[in-house]
Protein backbone atom coordinates (compact mmCIF):
# COMPACT_ATOMS: atom_id res chain seq x y z
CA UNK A 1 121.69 53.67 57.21
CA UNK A 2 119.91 50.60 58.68
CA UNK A 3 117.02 50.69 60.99
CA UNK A 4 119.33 49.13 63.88
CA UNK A 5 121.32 52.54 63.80
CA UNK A 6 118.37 55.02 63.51
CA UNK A 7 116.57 53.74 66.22
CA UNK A 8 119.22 54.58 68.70
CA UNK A 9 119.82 57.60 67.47
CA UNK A 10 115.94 59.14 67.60
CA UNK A 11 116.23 57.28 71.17
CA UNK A 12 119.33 59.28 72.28
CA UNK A 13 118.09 62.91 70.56
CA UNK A 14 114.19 61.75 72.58
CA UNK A 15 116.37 61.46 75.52
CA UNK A 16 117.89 65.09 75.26
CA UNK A 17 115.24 66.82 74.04
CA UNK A 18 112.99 65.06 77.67
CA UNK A 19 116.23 66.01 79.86
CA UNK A 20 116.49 69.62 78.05
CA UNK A 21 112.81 70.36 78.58
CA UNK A 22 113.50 68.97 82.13
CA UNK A 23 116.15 71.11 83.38
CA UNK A 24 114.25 73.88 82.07
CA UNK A 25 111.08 73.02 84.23
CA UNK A 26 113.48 72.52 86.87
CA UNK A 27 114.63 76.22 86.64
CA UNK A 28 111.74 77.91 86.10
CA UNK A 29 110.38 76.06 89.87
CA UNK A 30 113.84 77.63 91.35
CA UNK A 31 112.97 81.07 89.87
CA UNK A 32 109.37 80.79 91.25
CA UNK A 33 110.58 79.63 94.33
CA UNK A 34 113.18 82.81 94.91
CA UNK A 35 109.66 85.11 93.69
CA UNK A 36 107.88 83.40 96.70
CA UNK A 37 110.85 84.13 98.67
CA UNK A 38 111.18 87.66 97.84
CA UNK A 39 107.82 88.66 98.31
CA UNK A 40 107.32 87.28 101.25
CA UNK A 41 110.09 89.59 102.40
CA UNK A 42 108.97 92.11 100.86
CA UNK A 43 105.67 92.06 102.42
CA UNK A 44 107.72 91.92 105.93
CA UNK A 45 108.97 95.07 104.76
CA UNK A 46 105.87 96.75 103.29
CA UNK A 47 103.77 95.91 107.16
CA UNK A 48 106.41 97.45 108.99
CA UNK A 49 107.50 100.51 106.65
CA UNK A 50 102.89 101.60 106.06
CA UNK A 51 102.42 100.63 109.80
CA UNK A 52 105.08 103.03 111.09
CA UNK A 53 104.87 105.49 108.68
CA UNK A 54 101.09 106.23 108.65
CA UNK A 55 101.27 107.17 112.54
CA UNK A 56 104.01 109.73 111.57
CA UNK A 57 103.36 113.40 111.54
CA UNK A 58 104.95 115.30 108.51
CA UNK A 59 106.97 118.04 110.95
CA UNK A 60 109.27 114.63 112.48
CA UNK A 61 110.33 113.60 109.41
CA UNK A 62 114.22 115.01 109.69
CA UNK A 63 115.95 113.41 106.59
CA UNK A 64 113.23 113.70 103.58
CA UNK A 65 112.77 117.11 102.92
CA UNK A 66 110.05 118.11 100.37
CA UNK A 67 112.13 118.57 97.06
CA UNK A 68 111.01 115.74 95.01
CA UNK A 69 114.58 113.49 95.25
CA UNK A 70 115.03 110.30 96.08
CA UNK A 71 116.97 109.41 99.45
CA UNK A 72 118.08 106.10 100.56
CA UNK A 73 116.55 106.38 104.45
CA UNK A 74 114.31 107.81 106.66
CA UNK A 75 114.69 109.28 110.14
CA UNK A 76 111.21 110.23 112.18
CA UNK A 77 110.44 110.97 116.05
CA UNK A 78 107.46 109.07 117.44
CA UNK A 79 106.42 109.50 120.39
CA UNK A 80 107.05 107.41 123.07
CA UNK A 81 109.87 105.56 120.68
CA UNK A 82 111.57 108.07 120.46
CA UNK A 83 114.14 108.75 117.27
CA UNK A 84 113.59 105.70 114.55
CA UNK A 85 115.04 105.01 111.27
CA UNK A 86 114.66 103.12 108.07
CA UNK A 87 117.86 101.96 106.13
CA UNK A 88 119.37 99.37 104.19
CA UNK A 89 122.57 97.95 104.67
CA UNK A 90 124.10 94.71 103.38
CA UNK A 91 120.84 92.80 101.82
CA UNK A 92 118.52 93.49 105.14
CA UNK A 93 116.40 96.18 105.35
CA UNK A 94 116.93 97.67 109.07
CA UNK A 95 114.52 99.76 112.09
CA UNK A 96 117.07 101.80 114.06
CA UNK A 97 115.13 102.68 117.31
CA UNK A 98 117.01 105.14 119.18
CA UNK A 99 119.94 104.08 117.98
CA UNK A 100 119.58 99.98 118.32
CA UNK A 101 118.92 98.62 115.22
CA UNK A 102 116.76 95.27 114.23
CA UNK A 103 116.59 93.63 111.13
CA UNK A 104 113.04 93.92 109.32
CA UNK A 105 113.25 92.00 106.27
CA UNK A 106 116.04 90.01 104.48
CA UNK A 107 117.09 90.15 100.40
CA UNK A 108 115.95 94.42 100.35
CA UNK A 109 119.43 95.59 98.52
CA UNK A 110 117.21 99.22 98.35
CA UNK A 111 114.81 101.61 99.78
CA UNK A 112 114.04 104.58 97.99
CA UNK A 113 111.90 107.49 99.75
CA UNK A 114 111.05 111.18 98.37
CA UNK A 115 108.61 114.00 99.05
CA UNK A 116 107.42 116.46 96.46
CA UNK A 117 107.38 120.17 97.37
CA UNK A 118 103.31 120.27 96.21
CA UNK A 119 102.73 117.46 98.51
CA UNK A 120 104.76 117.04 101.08
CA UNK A 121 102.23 115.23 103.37
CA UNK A 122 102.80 112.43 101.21
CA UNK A 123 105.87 110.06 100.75
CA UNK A 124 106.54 108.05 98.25
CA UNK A 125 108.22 104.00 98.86
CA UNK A 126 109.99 101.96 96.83
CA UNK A 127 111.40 98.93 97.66
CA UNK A 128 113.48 96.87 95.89
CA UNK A 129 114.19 92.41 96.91
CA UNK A 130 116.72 90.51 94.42
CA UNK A 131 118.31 86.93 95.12
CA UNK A 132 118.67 85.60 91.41
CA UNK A 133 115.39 87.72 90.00
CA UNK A 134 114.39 91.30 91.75
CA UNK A 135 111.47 92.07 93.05
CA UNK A 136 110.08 95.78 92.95
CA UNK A 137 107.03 97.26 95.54
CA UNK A 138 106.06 100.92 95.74
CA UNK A 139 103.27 102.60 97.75
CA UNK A 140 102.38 106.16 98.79
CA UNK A 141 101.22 107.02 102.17
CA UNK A 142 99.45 110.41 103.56
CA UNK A 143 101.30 111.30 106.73
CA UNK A 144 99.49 112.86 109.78
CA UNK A 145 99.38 116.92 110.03
């Protein structure tokens, strides 16, 4: 093979290997973008859930009972709200106050809450975020006696 040929040939396979590495690059910034994304919701979600839940006593919790299994919501009276609850539905994670509901945070396809039955003052959180990577958060909070 003459030198005319190979030189347009190591061009070319330069040329794939740049546009292969760039495409790449180029998919790794959208999968860092969508973590960005996701935890920025998820920190939405996080305020509102420890900022409503630590001002909750343990006797208004009506839906997570002390038994150590997950549920996918959680009802609580506060006073002067009145009734509120935590849910999931679609891809948003919702407040229902007394029955009119507001979406809280966008991309949350779950919420996961549970009490154990040696410590029932305490709930366990877990949220989970996904668009095209997921995103999972978990805290425990001591409620009020």
């Amino acid at each position: 093979m003459n030198k005319t040929k190979i030189v347009p040939v190591c061009l070319f396979i330069l040329c794939f290997f740049i546009l292969a590495l760039t495409l790449v690059r180029i998919r790794e910034i959208h999968r860092m973008d969508q973590k960005i994304v996701l935890a920025h919701e998820t920190n939405k979600a996080l305020y509102h859930l420890m900022f409503d839940l630590s001002q909750v006593r343990e006797a208004s919790i009506q839906d997570v009972p002390a038994d150590g299994a997950w549920h996918d919501h959680i009802t609580f009276m506060r006073a002067p709200q009145g009734e509120q609850e935590y849910v999931v539905q679609g891809r948003e994670l919702l407040l229902v106050d007394n029955g009119k509901p507001s979406s809280i945070a966008e991309n949350i396809v779950g919420l996961r809450i549970r009490r154990h039955m040696d410590s029932p003052g305490i709930l366990e959180v877990q949220i989970r975020a996904q668009k095209d990577v997921t995103l999972l958060s978990n805290f425990r909070i001591r409620l009020r006696h």
